[in-house]
N, C-alpha and C. Protein backbone atom coordinates (compact mmCIF):
# COMPACT_ATOMS: atom_id res chain seq x y z
N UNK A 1 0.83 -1.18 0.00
CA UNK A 1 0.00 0.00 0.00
C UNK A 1 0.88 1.25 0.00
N UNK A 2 0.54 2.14 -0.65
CA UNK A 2 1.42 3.71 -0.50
C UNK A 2 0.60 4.45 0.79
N UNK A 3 1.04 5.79 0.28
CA UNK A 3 0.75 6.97 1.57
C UNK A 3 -0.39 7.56 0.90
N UNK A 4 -1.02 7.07 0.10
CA UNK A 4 -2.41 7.76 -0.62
C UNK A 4 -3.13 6.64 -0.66
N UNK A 5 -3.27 5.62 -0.30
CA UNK A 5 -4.38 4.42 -0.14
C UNK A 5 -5.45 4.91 1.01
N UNK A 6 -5.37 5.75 2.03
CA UNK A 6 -6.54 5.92 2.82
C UNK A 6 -7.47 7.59 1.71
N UNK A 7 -6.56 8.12 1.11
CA UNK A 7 -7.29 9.18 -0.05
C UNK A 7 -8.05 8.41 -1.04
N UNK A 8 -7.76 7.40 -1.87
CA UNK A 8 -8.04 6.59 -2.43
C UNK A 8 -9.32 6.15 -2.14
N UNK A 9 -9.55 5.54 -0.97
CA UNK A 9 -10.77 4.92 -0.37
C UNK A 9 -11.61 5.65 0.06
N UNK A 10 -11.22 7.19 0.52
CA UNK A 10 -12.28 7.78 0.86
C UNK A 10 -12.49 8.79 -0.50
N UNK A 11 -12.03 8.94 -1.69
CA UNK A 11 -12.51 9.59 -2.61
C UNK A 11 -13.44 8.17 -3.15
N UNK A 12 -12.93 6.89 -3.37
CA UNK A 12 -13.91 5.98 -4.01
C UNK A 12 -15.06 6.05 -3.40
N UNK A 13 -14.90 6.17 -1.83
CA UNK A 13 -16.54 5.95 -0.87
C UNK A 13 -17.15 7.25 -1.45
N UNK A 14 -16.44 8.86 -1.45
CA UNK A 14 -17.33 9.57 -1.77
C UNK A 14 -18.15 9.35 -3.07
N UNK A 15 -17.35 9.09 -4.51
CA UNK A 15 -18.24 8.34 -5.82
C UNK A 15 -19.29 7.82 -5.47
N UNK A 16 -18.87 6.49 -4.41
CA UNK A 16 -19.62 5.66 -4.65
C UNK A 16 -21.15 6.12 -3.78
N UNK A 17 -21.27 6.95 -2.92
CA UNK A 17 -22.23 7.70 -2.37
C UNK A 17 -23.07 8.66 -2.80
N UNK A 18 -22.38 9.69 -3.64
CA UNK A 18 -22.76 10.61 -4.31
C UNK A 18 -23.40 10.52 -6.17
N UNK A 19 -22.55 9.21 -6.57
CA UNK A 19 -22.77 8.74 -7.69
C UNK A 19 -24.23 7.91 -7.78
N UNK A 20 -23.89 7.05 -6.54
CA UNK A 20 -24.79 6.26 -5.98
C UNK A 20 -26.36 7.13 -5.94
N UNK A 21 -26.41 8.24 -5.46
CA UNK A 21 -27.26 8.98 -4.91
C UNK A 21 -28.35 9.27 -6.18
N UNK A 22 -27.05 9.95 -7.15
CA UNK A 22 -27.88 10.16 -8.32
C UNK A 22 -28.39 9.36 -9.12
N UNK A 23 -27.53 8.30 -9.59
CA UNK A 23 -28.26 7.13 -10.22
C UNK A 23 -29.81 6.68 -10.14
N UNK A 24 -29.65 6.36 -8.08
CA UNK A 24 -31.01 5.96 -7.55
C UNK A 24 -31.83 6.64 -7.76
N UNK A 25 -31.42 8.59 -8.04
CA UNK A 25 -32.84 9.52 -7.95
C UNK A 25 -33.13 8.68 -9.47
N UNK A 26 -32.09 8.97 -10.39
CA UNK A 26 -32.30 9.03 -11.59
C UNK A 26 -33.68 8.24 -11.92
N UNK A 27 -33.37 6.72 -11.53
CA UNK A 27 -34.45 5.71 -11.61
C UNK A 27 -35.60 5.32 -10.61
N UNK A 28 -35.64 6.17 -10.10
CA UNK A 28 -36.71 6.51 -9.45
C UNK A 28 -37.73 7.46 -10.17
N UNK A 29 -36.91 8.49 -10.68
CA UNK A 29 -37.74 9.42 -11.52
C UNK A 29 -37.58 8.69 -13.30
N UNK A 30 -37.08 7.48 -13.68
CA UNK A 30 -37.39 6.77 -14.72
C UNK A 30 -38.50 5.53 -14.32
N UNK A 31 -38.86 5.70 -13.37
CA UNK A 31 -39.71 4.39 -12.67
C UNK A 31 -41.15 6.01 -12.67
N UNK A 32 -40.88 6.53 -12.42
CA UNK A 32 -42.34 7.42 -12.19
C UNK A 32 -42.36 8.02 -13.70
N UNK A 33 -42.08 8.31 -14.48
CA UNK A 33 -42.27 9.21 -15.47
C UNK A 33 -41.94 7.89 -17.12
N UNK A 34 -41.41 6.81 -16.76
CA UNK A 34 -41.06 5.97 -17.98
C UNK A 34 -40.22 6.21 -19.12
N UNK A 35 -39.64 7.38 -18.49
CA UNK A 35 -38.82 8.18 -19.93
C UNK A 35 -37.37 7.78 -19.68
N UNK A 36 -37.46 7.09 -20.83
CA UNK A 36 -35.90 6.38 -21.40
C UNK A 36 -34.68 7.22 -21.20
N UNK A 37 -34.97 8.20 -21.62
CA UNK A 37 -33.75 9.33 -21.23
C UNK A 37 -33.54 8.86 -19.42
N UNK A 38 -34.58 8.91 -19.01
CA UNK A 38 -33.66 9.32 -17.51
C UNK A 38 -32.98 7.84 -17.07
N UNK A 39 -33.59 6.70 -17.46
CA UNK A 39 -33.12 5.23 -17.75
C UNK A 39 -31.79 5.32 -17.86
N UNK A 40 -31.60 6.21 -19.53
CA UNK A 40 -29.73 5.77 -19.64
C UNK A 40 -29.07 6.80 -18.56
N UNK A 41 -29.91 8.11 -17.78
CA UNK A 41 -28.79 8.44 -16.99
C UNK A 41 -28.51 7.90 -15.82
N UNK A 42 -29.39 7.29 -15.13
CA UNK A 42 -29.54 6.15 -14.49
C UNK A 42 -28.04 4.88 -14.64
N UNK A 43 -28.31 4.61 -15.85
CA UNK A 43 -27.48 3.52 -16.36
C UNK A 43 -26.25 4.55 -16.46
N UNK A 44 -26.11 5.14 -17.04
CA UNK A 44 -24.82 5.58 -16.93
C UNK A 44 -23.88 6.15 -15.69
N UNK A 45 -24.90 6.96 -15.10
CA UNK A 45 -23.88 7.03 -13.63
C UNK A 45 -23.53 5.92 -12.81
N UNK A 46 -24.90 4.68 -12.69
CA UNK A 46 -24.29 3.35 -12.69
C UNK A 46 -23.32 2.74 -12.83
N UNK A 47 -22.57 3.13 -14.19
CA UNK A 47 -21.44 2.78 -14.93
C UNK A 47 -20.34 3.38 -14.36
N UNK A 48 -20.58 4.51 -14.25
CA UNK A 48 -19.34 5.34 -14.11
C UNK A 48 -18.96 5.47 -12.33
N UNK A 49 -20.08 4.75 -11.83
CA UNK A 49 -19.85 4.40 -10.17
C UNK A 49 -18.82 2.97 -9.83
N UNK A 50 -19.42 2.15 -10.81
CA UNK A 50 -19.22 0.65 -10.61
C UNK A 50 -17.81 0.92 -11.71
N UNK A 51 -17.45 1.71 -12.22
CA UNK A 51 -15.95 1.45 -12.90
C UNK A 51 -15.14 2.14 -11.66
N UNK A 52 -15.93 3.04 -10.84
CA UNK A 52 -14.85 3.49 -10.04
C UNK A 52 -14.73 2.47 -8.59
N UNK A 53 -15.75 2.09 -8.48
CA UNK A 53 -15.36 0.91 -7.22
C UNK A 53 -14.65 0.06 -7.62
N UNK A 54 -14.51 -0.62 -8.52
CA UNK A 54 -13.99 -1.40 -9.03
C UNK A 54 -12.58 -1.27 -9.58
N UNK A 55 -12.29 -0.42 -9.78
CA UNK A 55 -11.14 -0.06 -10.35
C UNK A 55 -10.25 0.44 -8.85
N UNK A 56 -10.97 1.36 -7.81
CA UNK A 56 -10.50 1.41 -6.93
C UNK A 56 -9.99 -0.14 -5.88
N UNK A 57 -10.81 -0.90 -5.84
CA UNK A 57 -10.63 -2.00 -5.52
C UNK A 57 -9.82 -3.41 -6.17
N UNK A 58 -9.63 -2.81 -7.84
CA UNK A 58 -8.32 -3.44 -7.77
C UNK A 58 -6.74 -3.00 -7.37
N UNK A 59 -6.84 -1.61 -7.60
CA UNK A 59 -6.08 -1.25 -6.46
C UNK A 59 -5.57 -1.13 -5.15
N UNK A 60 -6.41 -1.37 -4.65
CA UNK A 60 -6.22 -1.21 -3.23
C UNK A 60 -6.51 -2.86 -3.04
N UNK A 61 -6.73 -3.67 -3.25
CA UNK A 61 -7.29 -5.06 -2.72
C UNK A 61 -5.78 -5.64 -3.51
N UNK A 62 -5.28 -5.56 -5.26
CA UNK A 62 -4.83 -6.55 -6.06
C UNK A 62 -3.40 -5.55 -5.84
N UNK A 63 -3.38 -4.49 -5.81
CA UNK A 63 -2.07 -3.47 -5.60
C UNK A 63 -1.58 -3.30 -6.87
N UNK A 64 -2.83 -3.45 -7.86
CA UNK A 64 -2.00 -3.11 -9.10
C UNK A 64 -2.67 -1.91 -9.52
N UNK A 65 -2.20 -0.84 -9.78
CA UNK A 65 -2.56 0.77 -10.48
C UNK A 65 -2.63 0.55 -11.71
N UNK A 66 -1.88 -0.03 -12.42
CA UNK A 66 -2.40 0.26 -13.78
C UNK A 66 -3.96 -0.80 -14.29
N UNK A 67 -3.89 -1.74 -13.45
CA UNK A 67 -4.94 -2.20 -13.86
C UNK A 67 -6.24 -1.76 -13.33
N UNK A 68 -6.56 -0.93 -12.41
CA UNK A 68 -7.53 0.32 -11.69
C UNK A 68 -7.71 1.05 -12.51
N UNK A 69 -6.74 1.46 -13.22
CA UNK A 69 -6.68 3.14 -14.08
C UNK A 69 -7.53 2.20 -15.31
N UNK A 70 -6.95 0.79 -15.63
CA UNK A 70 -7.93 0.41 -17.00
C UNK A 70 -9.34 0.76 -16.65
N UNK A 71 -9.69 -0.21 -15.87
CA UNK A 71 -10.78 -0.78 -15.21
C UNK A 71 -12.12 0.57 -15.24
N UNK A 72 -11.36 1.54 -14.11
CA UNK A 72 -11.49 2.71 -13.98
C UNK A 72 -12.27 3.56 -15.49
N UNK A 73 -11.59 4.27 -16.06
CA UNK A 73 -11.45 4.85 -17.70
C UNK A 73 -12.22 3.80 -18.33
N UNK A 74 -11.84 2.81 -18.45
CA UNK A 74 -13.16 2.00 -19.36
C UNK A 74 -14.71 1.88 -19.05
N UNK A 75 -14.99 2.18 -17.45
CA UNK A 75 -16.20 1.81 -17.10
C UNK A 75 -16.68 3.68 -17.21
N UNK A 76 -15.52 4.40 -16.97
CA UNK A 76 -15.98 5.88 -17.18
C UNK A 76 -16.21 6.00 -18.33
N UNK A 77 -15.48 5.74 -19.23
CA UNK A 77 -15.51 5.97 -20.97
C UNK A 77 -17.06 5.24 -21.16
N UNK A 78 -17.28 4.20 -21.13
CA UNK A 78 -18.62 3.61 -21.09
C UNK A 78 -20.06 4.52 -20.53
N UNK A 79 -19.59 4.81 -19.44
CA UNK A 79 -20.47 5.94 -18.66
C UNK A 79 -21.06 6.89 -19.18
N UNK A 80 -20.19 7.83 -19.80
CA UNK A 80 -20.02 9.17 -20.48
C UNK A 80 -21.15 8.91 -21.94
N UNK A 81 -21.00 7.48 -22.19
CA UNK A 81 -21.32 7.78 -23.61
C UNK A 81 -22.44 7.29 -23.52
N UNK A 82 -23.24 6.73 -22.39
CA UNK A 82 -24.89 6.38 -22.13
C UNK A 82 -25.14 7.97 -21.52
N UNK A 83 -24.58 8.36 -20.99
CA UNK A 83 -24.66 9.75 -20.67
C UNK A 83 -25.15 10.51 -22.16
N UNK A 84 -24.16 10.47 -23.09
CA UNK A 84 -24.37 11.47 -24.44
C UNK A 84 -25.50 10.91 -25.16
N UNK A 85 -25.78 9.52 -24.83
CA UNK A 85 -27.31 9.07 -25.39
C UNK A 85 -28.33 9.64 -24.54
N UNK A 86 -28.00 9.79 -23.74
CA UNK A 86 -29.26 9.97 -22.71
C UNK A 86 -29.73 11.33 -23.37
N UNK A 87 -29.00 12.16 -23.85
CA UNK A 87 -29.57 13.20 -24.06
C UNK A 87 -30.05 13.52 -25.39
N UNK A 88 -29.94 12.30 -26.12
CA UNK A 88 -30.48 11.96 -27.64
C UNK A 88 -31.75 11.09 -27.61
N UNK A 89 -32.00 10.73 -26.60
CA UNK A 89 -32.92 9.86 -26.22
C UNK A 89 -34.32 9.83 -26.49
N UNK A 90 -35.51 9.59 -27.18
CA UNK A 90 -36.44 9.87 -27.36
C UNK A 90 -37.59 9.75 -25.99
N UNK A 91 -38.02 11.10 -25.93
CA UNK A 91 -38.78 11.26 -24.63
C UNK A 91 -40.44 11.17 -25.24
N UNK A 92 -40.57 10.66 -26.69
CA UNK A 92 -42.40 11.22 -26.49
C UNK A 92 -42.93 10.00 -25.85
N UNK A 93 -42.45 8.84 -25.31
CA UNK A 93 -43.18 7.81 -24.69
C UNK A 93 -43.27 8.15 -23.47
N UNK A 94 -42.59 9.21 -23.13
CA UNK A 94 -42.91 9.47 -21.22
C UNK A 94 -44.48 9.98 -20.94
N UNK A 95 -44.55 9.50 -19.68
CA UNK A 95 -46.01 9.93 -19.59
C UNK A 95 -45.22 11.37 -18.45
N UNK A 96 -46.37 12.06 -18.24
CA UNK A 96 -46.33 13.68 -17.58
C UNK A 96 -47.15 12.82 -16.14
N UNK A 97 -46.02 13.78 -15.42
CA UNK A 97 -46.49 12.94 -14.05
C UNK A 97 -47.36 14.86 -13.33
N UNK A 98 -48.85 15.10 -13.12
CA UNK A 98 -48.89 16.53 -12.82
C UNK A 98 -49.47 16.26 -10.99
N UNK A 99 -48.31 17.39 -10.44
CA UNK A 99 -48.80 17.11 -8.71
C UNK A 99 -49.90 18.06 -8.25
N UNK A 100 -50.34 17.80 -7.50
CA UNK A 100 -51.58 18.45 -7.04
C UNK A 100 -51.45 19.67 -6.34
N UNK A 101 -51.62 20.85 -6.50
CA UNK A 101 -51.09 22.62 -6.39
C UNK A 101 -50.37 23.04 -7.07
N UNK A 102 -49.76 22.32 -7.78
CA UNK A 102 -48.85 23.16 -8.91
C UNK A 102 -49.46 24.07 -10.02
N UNK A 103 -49.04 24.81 -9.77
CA UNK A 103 -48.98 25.70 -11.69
C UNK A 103 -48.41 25.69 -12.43
């Protein structure tokens, strides 16, 4: 282990919390509204959470860095680009969710 393995783990826990966070709204609000768009952002921060645990954890568990940094970048690179769909995404199948007092 180096002198940056406890930075390491607590920047992965923050990802994995904060990444975590959004994902879940994401599909929560793709579970209420059915719109595919919010699906792939859903899926994509997914991606880009689970490349960073994972990549952090072959680091820190296997002690190998370069194979983290793959791991890592590939599941981000993956991420990014359900991300750039998401926003190409066809929304006319969503249904309109309307709350009660709003204007």
């Amino acid at each position: 282990m180096t002198e940056y393995t406890l930075f390491i783990a607590a920047a992965n826990a923050a990802t994995l919390v904060t990444g975590g966070a959004v994902a879940a709204l994401s599909y929560r609000a793709f579970r209420r509204t059915g719109s595919a768009a919010l699906r792939a952002v859903a899926l994509g921060f997914g991606c880009i959470v689970a490349g960073a645990v994972l990549g952090g954890g072959a680091h820190l568990l296997g002690g190998d860095v370069v194979l983290g940094i793959a791991i890592r970048s590939s599941f981000t690179a993956v991420g990014f680009a359900v991300l750039l769909y998401s926003l190409y995404a066809e929304t006319s199948g969503a249904r309109t969710v309307t709350v009660r007092g709003s204007r």
